[in-house]
C-alpha atoms as a PDB file:
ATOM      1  CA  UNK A   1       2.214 -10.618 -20.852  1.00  0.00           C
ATOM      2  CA  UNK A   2       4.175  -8.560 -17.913  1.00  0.00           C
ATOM      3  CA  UNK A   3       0.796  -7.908 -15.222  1.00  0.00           C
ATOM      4  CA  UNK A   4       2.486  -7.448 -11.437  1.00  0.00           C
ATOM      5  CA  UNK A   5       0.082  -6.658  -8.389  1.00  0.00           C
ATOM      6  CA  UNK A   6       1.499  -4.070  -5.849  1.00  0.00           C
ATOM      7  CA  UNK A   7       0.860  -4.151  -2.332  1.00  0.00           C
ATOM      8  CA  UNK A   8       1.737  -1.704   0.400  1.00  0.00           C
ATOM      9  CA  UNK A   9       1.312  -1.399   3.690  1.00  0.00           C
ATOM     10  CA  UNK A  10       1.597   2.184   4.659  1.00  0.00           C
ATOM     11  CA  UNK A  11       0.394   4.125   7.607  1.00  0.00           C
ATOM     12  CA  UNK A  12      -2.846   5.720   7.751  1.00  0.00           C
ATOM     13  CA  UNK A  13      -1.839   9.145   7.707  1.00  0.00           C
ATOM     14  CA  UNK A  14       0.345   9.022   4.352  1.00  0.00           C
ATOM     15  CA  UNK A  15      -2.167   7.209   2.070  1.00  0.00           C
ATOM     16  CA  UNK A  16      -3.640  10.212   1.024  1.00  0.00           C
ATOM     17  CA  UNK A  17      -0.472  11.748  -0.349  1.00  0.00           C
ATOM     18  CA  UNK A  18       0.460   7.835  -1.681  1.00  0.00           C
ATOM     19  CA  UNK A  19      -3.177   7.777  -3.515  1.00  0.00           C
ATOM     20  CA  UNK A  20      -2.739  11.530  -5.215  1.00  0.00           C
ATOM     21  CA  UNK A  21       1.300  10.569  -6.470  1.00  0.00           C
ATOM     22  CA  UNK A  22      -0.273   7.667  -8.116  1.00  0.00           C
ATOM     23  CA  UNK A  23      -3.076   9.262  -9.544  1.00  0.00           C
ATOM     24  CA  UNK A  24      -0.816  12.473 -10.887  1.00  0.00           C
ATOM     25  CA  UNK A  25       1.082   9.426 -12.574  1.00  0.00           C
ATOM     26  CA  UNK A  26      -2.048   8.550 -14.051  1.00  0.00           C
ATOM     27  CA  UNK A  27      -2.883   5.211 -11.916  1.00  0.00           C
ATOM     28  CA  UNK A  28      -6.491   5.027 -11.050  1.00  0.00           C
ATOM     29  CA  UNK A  29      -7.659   1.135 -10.427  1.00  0.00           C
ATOM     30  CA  UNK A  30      -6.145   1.733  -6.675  1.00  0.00           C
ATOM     31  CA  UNK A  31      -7.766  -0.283  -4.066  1.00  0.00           C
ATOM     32  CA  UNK A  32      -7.408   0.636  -0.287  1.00  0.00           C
ATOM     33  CA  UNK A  33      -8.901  -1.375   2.563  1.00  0.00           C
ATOM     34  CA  UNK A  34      -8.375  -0.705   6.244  1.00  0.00           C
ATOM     35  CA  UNK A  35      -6.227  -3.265   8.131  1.00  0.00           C
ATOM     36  CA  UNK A  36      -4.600  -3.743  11.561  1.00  0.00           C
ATOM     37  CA  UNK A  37      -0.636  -4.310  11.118  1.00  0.00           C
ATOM     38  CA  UNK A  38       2.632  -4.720  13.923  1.00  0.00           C
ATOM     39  CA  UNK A  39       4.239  -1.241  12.050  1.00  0.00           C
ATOM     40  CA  UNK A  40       6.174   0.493  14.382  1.00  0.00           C
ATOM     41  CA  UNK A  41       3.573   3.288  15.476  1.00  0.00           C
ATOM     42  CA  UNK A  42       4.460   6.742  15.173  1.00  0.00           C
ATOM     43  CA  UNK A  43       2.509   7.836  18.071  1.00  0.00           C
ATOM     44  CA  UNK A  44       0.574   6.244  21.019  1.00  0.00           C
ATOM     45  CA  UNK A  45      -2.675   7.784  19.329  1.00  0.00           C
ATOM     46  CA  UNK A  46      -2.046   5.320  16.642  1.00  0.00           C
ATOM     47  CA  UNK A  47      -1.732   2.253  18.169  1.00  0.00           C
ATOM     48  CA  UNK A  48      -4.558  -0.222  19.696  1.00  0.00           C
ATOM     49  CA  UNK A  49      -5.013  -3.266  21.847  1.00  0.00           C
ATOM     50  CA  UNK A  50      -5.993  -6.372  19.612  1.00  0.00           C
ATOM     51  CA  UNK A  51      -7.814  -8.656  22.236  1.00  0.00           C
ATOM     52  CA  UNK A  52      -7.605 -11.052  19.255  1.00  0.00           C
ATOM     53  CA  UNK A  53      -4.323 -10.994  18.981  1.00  0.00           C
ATOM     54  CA  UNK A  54      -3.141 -10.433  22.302  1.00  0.00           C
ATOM     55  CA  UNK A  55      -0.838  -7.186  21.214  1.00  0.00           C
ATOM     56  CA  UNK A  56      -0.467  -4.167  20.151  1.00  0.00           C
ATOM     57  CA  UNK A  57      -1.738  -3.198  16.580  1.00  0.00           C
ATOM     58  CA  UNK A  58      -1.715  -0.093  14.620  1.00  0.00           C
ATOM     59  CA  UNK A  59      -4.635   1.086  12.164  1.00  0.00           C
ATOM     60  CA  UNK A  60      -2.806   1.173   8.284  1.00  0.00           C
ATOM     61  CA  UNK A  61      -3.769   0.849   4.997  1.00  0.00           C
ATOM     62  CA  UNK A  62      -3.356  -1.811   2.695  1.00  0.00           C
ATOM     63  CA  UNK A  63      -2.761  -0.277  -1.025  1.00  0.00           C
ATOM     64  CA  UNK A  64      -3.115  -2.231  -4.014  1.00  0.00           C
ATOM     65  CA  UNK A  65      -2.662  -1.709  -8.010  1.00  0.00           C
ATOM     66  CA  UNK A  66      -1.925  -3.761 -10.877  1.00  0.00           C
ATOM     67  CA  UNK A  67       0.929  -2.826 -13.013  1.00  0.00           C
ATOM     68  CA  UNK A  68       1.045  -4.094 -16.837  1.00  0.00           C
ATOM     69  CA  UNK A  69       4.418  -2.194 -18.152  1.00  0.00           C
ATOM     70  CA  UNK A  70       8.055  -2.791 -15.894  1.00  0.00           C
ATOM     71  CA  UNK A  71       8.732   0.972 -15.938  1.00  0.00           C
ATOM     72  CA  UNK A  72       5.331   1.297 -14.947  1.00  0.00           C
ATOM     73  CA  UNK A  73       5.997  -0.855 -12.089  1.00  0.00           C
ATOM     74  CA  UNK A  74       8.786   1.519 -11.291  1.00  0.00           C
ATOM     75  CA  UNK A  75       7.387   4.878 -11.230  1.00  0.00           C
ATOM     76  CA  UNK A  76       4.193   2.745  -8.621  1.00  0.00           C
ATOM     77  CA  UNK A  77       7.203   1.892  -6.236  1.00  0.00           C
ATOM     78  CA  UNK A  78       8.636   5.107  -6.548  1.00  0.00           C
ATOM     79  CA  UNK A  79       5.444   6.977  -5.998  1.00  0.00           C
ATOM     80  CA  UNK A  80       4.450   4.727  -2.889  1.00  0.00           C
ATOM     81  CA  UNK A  81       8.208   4.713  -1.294  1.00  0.00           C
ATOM     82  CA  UNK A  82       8.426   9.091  -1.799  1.00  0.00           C
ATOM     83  CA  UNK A  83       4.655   9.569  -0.330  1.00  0.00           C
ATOM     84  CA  UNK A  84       4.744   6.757   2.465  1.00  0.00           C
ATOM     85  CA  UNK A  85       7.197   8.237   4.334  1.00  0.00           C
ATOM     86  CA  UNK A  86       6.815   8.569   8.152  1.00  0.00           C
ATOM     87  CA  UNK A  87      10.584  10.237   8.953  1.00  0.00           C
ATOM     88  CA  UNK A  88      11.212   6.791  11.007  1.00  0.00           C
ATOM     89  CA  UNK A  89      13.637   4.268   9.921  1.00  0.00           C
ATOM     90  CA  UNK A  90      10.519   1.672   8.710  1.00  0.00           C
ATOM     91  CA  UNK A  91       7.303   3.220   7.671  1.00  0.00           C
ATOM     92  CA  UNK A  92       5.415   0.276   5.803  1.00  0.00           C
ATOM     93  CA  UNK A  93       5.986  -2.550   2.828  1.00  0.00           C
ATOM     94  CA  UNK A  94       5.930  -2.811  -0.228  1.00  0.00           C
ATOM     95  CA  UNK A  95       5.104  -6.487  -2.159  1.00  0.00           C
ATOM     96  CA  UNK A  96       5.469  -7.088  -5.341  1.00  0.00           C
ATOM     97  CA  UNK A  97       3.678 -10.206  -7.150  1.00  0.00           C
ATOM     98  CA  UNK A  98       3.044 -11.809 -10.410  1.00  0.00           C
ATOM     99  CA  UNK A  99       0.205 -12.066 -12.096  1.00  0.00           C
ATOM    100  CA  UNK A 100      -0.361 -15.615 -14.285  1.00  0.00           C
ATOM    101  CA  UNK A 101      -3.907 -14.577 -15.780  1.00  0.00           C
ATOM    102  CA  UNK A 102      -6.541 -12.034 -15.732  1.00  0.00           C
ATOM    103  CA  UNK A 103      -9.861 -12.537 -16.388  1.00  0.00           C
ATOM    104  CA  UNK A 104     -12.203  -9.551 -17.738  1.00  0.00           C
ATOM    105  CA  UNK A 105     -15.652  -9.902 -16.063  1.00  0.00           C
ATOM    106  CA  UNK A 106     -17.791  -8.658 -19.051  1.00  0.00           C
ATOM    107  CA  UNK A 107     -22.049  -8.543 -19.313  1.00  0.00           C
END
C-alpha cells in the first residue's frame, strides 16, 4: 500500500489559491488549521509578538492531505509549491511522511 501524508506550511494569504489548485486536481480531504510559525514575514502586518515564546511569530497555515498514488503525490507538491508562492526566496514547507496503516472509522 503507497498512503503518504503532506504537510505544508504556507502563509496565510496563499492558502486560498493552494486549497482551489488542489481541489481543481480533484483533492478534497484537505485539512487546514491555523498555526503560529518563525516564516520570514512578508510584511510587518503579518507578524506578532509570542509572549510564549519570547519572539516574533507570524500567523500561517498548516495544510494537510493524504496521498495514496506516487504521481498523485506529485501533482499535491506541485500544486502546493506553484500556489504558495510569496515572491521571497522562502515562502513555507513542505513535509512529506509515510503512512504504516489506516484505519476506517465505520458505524
Amino acid at each position: 500500500m503507497f498512503a503518504k501524508e503532506v504537510k505544508a506550511f504556507v502563509h496565510r494569504n496563499r492558502v486560498a489559491d493552494v486549497v482551489n489548485a488542489l481541489n481543481k486536481a480533484r483533492f478534497h480531504n484537505i485539512t487546514i488549521v491555523d498555526v503560529q510559525g518563525i516564516l520570514k514575514a512578508m510584511n510587518s502586518k503579518e507578524q506578532n509578538y509570542s509572549v510564549e515564546i519570547g519572539q516574533k511569530v507570524v500567523n500561517e497555515v498548516k495544510l494537510e492531505l493524504v496521498c495514496d498514488d506516487e504521481s498523485r503525490l506529485a501533482e499535491a507538491v506541485f500544486a502546493i509549491r506553484e500556489n504558495a508562492k510569496t515572491g521571497q526566496p522562502s515562502a513555507g514547507w513542505i513535509y512529506i511522511t509515510e503512512i504504516n496503516s489506516v484505519i476506517e472509522i465505520t458505524n
